[in-house]
Protein backbone atom coordinates (compact mmCIF):
# COMPACT_ATOMS: atom_id res chain seq x y z
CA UNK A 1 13.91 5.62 7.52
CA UNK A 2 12.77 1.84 7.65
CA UNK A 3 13.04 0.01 4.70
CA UNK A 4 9.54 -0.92 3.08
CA UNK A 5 8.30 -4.61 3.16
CA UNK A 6 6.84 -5.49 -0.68
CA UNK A 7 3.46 -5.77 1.23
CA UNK A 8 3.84 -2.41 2.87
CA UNK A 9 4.74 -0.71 -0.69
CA UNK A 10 1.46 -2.29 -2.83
CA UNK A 11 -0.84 -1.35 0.38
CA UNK A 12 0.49 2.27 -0.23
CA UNK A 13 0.49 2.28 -3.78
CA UNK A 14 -3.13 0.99 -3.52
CA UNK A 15 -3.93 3.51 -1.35
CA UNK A 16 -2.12 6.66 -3.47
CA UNK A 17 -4.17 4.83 -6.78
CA UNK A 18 -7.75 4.62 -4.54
CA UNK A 19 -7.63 7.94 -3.76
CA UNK A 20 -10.01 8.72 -1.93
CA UNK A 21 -11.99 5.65 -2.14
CA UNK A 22 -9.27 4.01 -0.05
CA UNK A 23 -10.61 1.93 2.80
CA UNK A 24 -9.93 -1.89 3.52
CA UNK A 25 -12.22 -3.61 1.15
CA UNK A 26 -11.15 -1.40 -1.81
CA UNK A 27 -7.48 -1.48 -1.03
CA UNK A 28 -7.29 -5.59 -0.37
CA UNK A 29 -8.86 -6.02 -4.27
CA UNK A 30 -5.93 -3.51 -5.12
CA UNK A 31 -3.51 -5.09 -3.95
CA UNK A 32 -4.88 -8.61 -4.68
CA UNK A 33 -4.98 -7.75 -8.55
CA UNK A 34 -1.67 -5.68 -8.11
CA UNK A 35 -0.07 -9.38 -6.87
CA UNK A 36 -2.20 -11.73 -8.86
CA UNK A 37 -3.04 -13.76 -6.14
CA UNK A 38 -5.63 -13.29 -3.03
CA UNK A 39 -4.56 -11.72 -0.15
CA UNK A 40 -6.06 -12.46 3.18
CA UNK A 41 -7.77 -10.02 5.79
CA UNK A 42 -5.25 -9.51 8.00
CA UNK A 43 -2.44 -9.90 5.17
CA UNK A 44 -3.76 -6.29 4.49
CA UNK A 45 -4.96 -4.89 7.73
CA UNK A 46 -1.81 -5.66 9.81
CA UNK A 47 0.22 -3.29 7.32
CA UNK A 48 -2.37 -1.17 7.02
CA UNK A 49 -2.09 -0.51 11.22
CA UNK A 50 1.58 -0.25 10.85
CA UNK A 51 1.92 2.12 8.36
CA UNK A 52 -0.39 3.99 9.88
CA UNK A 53 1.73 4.19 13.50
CA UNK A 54 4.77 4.93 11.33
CA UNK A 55 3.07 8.17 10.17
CA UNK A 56 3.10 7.10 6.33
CA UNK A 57 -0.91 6.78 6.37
CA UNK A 58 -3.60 8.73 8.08
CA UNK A 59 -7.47 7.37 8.33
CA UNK A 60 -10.74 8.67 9.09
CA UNK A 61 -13.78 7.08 9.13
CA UNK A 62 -17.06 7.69 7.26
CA UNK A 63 -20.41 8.46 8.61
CA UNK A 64 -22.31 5.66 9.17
CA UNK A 65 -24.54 4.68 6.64
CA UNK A 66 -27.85 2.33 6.57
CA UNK A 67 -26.41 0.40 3.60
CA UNK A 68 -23.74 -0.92 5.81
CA UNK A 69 -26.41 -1.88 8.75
CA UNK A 70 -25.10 1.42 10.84
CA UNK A 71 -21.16 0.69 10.32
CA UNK A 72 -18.80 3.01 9.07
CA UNK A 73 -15.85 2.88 6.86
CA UNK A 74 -12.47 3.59 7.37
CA UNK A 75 -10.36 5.04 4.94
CA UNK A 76 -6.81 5.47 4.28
CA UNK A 77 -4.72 8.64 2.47
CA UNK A 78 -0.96 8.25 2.36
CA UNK A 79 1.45 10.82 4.07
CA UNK A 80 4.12 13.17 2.81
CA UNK A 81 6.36 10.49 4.76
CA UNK A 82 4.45 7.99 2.68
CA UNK A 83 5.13 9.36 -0.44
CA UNK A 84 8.76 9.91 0.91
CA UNK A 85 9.16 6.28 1.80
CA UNK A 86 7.76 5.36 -1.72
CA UNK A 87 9.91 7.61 -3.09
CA UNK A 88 13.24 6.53 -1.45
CA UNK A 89 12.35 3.04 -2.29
CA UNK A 90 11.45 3.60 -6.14
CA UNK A 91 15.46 5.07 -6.30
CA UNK A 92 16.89 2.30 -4.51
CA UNK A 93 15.10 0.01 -6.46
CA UNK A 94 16.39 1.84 -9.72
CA UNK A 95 19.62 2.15 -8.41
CA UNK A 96 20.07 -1.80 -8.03
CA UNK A 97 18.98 -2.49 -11.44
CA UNK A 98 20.95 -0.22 -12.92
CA UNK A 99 23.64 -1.26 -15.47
CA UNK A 100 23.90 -4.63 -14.35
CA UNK A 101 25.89 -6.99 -16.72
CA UNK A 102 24.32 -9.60 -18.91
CA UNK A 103 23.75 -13.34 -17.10
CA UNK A 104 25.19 -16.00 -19.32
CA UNK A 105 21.61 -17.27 -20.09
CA UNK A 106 20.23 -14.09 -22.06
CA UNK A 107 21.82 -15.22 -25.54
């Protein structure tokens, strides 16, 4: 499996937090408080798209509604291969960090 970019993981930890009040809006605040700093448009919809081809999201899209002058929303769920992915990472991630020695700075 392809390695996660940091991007790609917060998009589908926002996602797996959102629920199922996932869509782009929603999931760009996510991830912009997740990172502490704001995240562009397409800095979340161009992951969002890939993701999606790699099979680690699926998305539907909402009725349209009056509120949003006729437009609908799209939201997101993650995938067993998305939660796989997230997964795999998460125990990599642990696995690097474990037992490393002390850096001569920490006194």
């Amino acid at each position: 499996m392809v390695p996660l970019t940091r991007i790609e993981e917060i998009i589908l930890l926002s996602v797996w937090r959102l629920q199922g009040d996932a869509y782009g809006l929603a999931i760009r605040r996510h991830a912009t408080e997740l990172l502490n700093q704001q995240l562009s448009v397409s800095a979340v919809y161009i992951p969002l798209e890939r993701l999606k081809k790699r099979g680690l999201l699926r998305s539907w899209e909402s009725s349209p509604t009056e509120k949003r002058g006729g437009r609908r929303k799209r939201f997101f769920a993650i995938t067993k291969d998305g939660w796989q992915a997230l997964n795999q990472l998460r125990h990599m991630q642990q696995k690097a960090w474990d037992n490393l020695p002390p850096l001569a700075f920490e006194d």
